[in-house]
Protein backbone atom coordinates (compact mmCIF):
# COMPACT_ATOMS: atom_id res chain seq x y z
CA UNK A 1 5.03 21.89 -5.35
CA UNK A 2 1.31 20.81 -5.28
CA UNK A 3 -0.11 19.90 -1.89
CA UNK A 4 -1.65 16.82 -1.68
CA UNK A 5 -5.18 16.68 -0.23
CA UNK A 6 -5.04 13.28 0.86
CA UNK A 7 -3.19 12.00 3.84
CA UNK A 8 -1.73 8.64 4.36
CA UNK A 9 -2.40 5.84 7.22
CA UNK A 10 0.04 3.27 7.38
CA UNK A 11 -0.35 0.41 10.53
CA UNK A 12 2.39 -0.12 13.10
CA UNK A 13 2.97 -3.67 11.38
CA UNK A 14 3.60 -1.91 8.22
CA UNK A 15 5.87 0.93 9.23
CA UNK A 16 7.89 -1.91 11.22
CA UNK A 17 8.24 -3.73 7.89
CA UNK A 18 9.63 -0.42 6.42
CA UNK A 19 11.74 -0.28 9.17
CA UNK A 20 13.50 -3.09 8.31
CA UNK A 21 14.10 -2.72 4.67
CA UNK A 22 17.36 -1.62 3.61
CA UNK A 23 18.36 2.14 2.91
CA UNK A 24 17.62 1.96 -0.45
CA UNK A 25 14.85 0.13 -0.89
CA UNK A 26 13.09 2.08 2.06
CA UNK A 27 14.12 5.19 0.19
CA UNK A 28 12.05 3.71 -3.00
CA UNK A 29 9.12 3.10 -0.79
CA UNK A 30 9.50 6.36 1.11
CA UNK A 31 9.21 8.10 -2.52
CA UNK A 32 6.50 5.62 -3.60
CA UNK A 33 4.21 6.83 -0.82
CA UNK A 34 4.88 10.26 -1.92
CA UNK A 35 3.77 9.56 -5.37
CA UNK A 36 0.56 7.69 -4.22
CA UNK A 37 -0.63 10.15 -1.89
CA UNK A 38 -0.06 12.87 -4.85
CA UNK A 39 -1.98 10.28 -7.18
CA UNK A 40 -4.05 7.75 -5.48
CA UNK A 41 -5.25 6.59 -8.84
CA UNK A 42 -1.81 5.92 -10.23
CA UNK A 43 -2.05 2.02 -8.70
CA UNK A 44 -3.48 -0.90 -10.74
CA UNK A 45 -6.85 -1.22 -10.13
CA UNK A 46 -7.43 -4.72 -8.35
CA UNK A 47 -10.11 -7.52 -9.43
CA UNK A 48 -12.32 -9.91 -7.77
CA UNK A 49 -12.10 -10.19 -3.92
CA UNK A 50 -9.25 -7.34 -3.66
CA UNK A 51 -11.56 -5.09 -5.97
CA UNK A 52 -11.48 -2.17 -3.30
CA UNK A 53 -7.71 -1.78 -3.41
CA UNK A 54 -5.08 -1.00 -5.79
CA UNK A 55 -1.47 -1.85 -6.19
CA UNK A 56 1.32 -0.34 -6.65
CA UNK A 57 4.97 -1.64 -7.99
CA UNK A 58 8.66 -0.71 -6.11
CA UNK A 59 10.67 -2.84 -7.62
CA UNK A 60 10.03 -6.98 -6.73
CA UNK A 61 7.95 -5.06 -4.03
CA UNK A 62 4.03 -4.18 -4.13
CA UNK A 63 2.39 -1.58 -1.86
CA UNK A 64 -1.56 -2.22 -1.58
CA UNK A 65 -3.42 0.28 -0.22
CA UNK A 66 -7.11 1.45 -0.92
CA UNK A 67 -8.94 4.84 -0.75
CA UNK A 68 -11.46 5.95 1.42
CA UNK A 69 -12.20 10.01 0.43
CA UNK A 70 -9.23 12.31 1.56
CA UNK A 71 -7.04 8.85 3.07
CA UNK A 72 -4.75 6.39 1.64
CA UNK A 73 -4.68 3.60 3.86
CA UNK A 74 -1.70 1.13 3.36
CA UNK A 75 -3.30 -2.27 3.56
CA UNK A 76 0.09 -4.58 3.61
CA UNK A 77 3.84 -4.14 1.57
CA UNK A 78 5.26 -7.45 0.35
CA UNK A 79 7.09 -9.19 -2.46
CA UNK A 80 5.05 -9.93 -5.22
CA UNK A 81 5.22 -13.40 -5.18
CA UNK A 82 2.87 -14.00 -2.22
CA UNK A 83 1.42 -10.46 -1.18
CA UNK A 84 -2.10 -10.84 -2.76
CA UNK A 85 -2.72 -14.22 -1.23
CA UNK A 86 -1.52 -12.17 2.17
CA UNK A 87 -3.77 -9.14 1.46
CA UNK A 88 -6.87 -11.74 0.99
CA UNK A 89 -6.20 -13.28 4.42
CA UNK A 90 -5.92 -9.72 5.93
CA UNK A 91 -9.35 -9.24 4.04
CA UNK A 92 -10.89 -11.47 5.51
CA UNK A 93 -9.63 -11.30 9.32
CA UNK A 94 -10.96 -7.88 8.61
CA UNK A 95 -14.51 -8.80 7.95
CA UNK A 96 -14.46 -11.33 11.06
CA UNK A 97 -13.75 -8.34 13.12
């Protein structure tokens, strides 16, 4: 098995989320990390204001993360149906920082 070269930073607010899920579905996201941390460029390439990041699908789920040289940093996990509009706001409380 191939060694990645990239390590992966998820936040405590993230992991907690994970946490919660159940078995299976944490076992799909569990794997899903695997596979972008073997293959950051395997997410779709966002547009506009989420440019910098990419996504990347588990079922109804979506895992955004971006990639800064050897780290994959998981931004925010969420259901599709609201998760970019979430992502923007972390965005921006980001920039306010």
């Amino acid at each position: 098995m191939k060694t990645s070269t990239y390590r992966i930073r998820i936040t405590d607010r993230v992991a907690e989320f994970i946490r919660g899920m159940h078995p299976h579905l944490k076992r799909k996201m569990k794997a899903s990390l695997k596979i972008i941390v073997s293959n950051p460029s395997g997410g779709k390439a966002l547009k506009d204001e989420l440019s910098e990041l990419r996504s990347f699908r588990v079922s109804r789920f979506r895992i955004i993360y971006r990639v800064h040289s050897d780290v994959v940093e998981i931004v925010t996990i969420g259901p599709r149906e609201r998760i970019y509009e979430e992502t923007f706001l972390i965005l921006r409380k980001e920039v306010r920082k």
